[in-house]
C-alpha atoms as a PDB file:
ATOM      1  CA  UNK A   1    -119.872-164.712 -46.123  1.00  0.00           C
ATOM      2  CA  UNK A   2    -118.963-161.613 -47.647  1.00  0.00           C
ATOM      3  CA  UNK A   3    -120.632-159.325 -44.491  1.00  0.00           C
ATOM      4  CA  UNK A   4    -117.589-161.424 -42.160  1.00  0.00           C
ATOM      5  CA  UNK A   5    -115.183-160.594 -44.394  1.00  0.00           C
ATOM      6  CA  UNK A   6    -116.129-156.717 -44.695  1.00  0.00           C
ATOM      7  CA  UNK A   7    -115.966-156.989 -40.927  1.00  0.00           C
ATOM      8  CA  UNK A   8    -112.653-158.431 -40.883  1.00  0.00           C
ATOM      9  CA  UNK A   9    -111.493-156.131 -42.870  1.00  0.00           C
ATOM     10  CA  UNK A  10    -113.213-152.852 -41.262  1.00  0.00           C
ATOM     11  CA  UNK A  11    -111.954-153.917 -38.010  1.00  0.00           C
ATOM     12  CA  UNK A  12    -108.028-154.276 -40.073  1.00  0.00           C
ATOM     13  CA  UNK A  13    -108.929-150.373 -40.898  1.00  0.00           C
ATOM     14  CA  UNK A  14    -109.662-149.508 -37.172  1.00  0.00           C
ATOM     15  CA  UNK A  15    -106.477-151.149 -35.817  1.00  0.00           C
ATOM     16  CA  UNK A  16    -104.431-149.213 -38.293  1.00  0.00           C
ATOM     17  CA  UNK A  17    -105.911-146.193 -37.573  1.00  0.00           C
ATOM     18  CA  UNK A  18    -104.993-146.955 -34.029  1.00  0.00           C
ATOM     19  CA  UNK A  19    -101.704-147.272 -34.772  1.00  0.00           C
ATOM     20  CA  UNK A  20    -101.285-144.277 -36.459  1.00  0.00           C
ATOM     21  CA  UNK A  21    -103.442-142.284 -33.711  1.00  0.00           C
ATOM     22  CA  UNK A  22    -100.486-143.742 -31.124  1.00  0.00           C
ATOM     23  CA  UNK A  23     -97.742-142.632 -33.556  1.00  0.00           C
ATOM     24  CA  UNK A  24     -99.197-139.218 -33.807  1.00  0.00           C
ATOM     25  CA  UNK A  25     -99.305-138.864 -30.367  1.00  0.00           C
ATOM     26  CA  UNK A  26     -96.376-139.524 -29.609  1.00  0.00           C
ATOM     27  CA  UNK A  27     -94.652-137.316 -32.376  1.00  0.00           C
ATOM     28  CA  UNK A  28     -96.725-134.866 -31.213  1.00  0.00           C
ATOM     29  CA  UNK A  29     -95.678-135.032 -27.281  1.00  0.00           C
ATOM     30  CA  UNK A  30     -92.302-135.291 -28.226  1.00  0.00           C
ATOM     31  CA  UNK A  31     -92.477-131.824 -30.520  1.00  0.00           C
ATOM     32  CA  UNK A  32     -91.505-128.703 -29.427  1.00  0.00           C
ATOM     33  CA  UNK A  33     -93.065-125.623 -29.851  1.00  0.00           C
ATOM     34  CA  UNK A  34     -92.169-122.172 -29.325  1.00  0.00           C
ATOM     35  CA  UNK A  35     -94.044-118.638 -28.528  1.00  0.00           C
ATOM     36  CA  UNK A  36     -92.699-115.377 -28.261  1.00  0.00           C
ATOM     37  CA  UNK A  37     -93.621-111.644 -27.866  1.00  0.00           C
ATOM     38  CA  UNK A  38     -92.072-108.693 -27.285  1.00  0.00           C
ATOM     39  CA  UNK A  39     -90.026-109.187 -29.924  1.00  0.00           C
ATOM     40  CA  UNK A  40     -88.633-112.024 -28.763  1.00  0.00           C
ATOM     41  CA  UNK A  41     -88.202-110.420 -25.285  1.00  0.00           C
ATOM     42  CA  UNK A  42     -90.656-112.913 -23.777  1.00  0.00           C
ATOM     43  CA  UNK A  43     -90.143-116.601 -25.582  1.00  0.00           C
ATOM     44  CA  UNK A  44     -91.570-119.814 -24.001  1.00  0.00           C
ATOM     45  CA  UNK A  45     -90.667-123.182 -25.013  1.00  0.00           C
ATOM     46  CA  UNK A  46     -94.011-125.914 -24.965  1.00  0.00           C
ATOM     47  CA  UNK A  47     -94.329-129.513 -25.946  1.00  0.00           C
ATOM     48  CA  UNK A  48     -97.063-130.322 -27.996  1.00  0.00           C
ATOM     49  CA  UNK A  49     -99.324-131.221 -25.728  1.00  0.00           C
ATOM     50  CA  UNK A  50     -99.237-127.473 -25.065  1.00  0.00           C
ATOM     51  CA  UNK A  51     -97.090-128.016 -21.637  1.00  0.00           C
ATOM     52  CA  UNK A  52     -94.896-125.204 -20.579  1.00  0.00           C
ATOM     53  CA  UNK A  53     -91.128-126.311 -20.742  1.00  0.00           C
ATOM     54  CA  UNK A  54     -89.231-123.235 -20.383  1.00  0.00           C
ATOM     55  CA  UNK A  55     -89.401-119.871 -20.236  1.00  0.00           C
ATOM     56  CA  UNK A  56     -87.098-117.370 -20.962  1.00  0.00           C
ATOM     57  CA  UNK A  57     -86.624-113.436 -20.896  1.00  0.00           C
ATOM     58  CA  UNK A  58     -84.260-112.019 -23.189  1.00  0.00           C
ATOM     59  CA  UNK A  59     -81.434-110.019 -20.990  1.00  0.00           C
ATOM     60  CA  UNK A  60     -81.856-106.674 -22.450  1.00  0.00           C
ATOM     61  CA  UNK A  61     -85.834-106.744 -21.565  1.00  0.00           C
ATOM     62  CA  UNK A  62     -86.690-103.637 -19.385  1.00  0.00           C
ATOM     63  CA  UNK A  63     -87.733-105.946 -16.060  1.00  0.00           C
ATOM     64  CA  UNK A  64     -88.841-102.234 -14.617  1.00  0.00           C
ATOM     65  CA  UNK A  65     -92.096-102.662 -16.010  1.00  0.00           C
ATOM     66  CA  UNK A  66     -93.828-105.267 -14.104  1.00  0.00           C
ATOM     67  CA  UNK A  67     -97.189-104.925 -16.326  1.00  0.00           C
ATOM     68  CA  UNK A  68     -95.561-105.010 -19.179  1.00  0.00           C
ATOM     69  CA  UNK A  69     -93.577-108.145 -18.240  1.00  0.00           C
ATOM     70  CA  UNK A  70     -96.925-109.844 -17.615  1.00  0.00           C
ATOM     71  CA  UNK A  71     -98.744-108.854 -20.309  1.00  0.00           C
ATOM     72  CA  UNK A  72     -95.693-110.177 -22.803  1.00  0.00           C
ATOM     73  CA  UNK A  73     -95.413-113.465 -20.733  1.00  0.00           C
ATOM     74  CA  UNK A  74     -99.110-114.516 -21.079  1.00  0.00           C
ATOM     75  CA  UNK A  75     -99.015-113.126 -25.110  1.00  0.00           C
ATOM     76  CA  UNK A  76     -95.820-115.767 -25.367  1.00  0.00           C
ATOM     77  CA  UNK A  77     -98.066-118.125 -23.746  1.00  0.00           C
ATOM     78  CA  UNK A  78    -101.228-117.580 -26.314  1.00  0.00           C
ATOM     79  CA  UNK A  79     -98.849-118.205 -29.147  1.00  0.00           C
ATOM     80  CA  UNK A  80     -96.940-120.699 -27.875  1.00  0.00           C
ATOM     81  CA  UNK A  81    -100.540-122.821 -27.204  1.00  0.00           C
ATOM     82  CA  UNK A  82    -101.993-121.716 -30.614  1.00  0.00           C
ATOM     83  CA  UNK A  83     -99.156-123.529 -31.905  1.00  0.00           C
ATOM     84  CA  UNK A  84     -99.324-126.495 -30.067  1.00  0.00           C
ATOM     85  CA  UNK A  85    -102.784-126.321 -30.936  1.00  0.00           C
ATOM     86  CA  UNK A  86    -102.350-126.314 -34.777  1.00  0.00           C
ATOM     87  CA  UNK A  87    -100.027-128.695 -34.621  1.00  0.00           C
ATOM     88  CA  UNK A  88    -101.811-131.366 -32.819  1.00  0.00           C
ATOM     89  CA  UNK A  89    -104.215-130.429 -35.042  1.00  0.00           C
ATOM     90  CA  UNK A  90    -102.767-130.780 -38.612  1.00  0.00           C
ATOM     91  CA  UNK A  91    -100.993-133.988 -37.193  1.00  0.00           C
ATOM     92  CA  UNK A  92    -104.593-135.656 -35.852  1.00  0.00           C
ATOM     93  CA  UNK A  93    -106.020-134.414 -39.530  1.00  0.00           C
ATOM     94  CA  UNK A  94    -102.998-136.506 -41.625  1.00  0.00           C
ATOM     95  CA  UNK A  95    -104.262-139.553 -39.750  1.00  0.00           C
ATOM     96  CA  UNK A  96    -107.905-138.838 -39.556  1.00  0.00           C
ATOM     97  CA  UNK A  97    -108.244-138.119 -43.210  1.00  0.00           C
ATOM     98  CA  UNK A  98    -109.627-134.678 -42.436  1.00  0.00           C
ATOM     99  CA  UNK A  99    -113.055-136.372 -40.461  1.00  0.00           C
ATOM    100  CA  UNK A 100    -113.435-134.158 -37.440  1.00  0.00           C
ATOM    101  CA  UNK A 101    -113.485-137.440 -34.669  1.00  0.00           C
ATOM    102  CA  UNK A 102    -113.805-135.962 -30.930  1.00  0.00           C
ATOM    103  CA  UNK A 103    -112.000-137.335 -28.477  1.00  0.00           C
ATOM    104  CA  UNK A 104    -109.369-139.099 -30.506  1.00  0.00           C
ATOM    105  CA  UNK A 105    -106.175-136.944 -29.189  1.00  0.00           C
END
């Protein structure tokens, strides 16, 4: 009897981790994330899914240099998705207990 009961109770421990998976995910979609460079002339705004949700250029940014401009948009970009990126990732680790478990976000 006691082999049911450990299954009964393993499969408790799976729906709860569910739950909590679900909650993170949606904390984590709802989160907002920012990247900048330049100084701040260059800032974009993601969720944290990593999604771009705004981007801004600060008014005194020399818009002359088109290279430049580029180059600081897709550095704002890079940080902005790091930090969705670690924060999808601490969030997935509170739940997960630290176990590394592919495909669960």
């Amino acid at each position: 009897m006691s082999g049911l009961g450990d299954m009964g109770n393993l499969l408790r421990q799976a729906q709860e981790m569910q739950r909590e998976m679900d909650k993170a995910r949606a904390e984590v979609s709802a989160a907002r994330v920012n990247g900048t460079a330049g100084g701040g002339a260059v800032s974009v705004e993601l969720d944290g899914d990593g999604m771009v949700l705004r981007v801004t250029i600060a008014p005194d940014a020399d818009l002359s240099d088109r290279s430049m401009l580029e180059d600081l948009m897709l550095a704002a970009l890079r940080d902005g998705i790091g930090r969705a990126t670690r924060l999808r990732e601490e969030r997935l680790s509170k739940v997960t207990g630290g176990l590394n478990l592919p495909g669960l976000f």
